[in-house]
PDB file of N, CA and C in Angstrom:
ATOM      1  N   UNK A   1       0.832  -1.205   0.000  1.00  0.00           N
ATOM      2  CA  UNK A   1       0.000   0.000   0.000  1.00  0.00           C
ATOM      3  C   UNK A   1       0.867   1.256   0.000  1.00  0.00           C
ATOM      4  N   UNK A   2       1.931   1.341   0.809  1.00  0.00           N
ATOM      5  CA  UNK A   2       2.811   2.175   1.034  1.00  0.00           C
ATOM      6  C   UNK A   2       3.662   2.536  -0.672  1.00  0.00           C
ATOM      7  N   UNK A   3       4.112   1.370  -1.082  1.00  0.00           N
ATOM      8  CA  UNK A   3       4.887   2.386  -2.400  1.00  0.00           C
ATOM      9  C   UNK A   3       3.851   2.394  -3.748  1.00  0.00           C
ATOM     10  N   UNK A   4       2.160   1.405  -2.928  1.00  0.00           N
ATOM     11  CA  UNK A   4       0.943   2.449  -4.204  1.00  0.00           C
ATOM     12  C   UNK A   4       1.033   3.957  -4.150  1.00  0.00           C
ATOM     13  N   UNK A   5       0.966   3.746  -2.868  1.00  0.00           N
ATOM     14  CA  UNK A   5       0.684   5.858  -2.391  1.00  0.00           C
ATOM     15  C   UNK A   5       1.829   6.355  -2.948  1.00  0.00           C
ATOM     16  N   UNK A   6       3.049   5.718  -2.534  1.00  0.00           N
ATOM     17  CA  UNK A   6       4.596   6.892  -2.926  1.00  0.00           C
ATOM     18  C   UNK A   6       4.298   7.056  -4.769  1.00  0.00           C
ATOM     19  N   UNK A   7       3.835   5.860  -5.270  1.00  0.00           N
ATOM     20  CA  UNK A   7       3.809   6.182  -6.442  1.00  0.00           C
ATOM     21  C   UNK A   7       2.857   7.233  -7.246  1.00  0.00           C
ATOM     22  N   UNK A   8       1.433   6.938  -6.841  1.00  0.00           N
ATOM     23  CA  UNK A   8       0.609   7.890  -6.783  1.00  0.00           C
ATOM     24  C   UNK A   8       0.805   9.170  -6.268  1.00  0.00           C
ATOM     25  N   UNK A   9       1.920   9.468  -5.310  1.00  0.00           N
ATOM     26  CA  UNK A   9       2.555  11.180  -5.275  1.00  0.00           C
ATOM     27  C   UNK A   9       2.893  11.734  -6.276  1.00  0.00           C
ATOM     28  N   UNK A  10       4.021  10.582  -6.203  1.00  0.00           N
ATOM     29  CA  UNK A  10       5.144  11.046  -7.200  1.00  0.00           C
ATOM     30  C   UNK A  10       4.209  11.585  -8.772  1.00  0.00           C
ATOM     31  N   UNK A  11       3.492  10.683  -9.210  1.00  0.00           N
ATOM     32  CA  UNK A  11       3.109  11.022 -10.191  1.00  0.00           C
ATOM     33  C   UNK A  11       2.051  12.311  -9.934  1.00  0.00           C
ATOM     34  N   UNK A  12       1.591  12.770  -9.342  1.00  0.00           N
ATOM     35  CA  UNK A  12       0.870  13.495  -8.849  1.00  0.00           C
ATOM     36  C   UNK A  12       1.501  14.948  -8.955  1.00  0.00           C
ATOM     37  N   UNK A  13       2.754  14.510  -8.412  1.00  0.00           N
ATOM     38  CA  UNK A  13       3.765  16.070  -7.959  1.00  0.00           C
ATOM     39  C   UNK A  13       4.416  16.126  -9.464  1.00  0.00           C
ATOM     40  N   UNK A  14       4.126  15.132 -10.257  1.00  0.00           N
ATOM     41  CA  UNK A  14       5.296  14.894 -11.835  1.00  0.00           C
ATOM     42  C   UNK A  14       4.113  16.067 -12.418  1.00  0.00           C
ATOM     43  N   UNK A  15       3.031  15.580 -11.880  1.00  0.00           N
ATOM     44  CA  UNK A  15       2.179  16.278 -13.137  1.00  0.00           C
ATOM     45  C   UNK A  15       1.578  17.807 -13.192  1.00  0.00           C
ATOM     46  N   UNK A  16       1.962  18.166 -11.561  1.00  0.00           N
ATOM     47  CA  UNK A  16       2.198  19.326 -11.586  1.00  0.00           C
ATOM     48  C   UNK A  16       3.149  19.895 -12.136  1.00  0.00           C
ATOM     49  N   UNK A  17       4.130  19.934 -11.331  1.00  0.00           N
ATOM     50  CA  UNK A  17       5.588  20.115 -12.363  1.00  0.00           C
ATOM     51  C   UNK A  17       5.252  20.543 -13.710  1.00  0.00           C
ATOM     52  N   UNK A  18       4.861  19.203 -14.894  1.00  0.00           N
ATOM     53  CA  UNK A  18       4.894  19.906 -16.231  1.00  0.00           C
ATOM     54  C   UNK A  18       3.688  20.056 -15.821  1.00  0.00           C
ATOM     55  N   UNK A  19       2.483  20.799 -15.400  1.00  0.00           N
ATOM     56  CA  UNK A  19       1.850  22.074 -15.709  1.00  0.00           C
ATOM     57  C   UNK A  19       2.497  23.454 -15.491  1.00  0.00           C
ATOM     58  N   UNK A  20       3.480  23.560 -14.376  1.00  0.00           N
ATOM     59  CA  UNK A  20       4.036  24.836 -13.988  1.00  0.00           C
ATOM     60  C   UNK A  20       5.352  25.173 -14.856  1.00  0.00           C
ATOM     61  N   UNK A  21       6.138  24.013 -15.738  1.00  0.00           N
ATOM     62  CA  UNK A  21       6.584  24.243 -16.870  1.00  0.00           C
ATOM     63  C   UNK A  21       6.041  24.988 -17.844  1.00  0.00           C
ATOM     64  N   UNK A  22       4.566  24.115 -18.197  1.00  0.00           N
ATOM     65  CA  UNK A  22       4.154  24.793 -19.295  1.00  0.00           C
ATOM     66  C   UNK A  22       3.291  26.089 -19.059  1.00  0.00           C
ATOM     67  N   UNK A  23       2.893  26.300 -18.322  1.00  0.00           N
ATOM     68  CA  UNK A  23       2.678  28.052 -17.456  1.00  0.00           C
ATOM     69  C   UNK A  23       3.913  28.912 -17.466  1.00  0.00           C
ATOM     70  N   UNK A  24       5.042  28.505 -17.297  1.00  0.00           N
ATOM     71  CA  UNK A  24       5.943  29.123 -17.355  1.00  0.00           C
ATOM     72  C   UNK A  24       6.145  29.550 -18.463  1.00  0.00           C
ATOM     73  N   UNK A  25       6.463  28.497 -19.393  1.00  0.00           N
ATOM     74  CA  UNK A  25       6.990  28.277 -21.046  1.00  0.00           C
ATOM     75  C   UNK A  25       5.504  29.478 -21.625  1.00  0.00           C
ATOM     76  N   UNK A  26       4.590  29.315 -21.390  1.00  0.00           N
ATOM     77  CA  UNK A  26       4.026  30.121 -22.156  1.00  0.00           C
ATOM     78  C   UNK A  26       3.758  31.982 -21.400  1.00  0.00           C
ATOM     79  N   UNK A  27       4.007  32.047 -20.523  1.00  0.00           N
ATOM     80  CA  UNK A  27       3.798  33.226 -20.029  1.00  0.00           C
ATOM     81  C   UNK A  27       5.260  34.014 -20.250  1.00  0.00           C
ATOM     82  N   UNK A  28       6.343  33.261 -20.594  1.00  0.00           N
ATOM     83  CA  UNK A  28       7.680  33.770 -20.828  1.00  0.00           C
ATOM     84  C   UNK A  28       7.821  33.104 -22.274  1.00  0.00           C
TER      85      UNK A  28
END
């Protein structure tokens, strides 16, 4: 259960990430 959840972060925090890339990339 423990590295379902770590994985489900991780991907979670991945997919923020490239949104705040591509917010970035387009506002600059």
């Amino acid at each position: 259960m423990q590295l379902i959840r770590a994985s489900q972060l991780q991907f979670f925090f991945v997919a923020i990430w490239e949104n705040s890339l591509i917010c970035f990339s387009v506002l600059f």
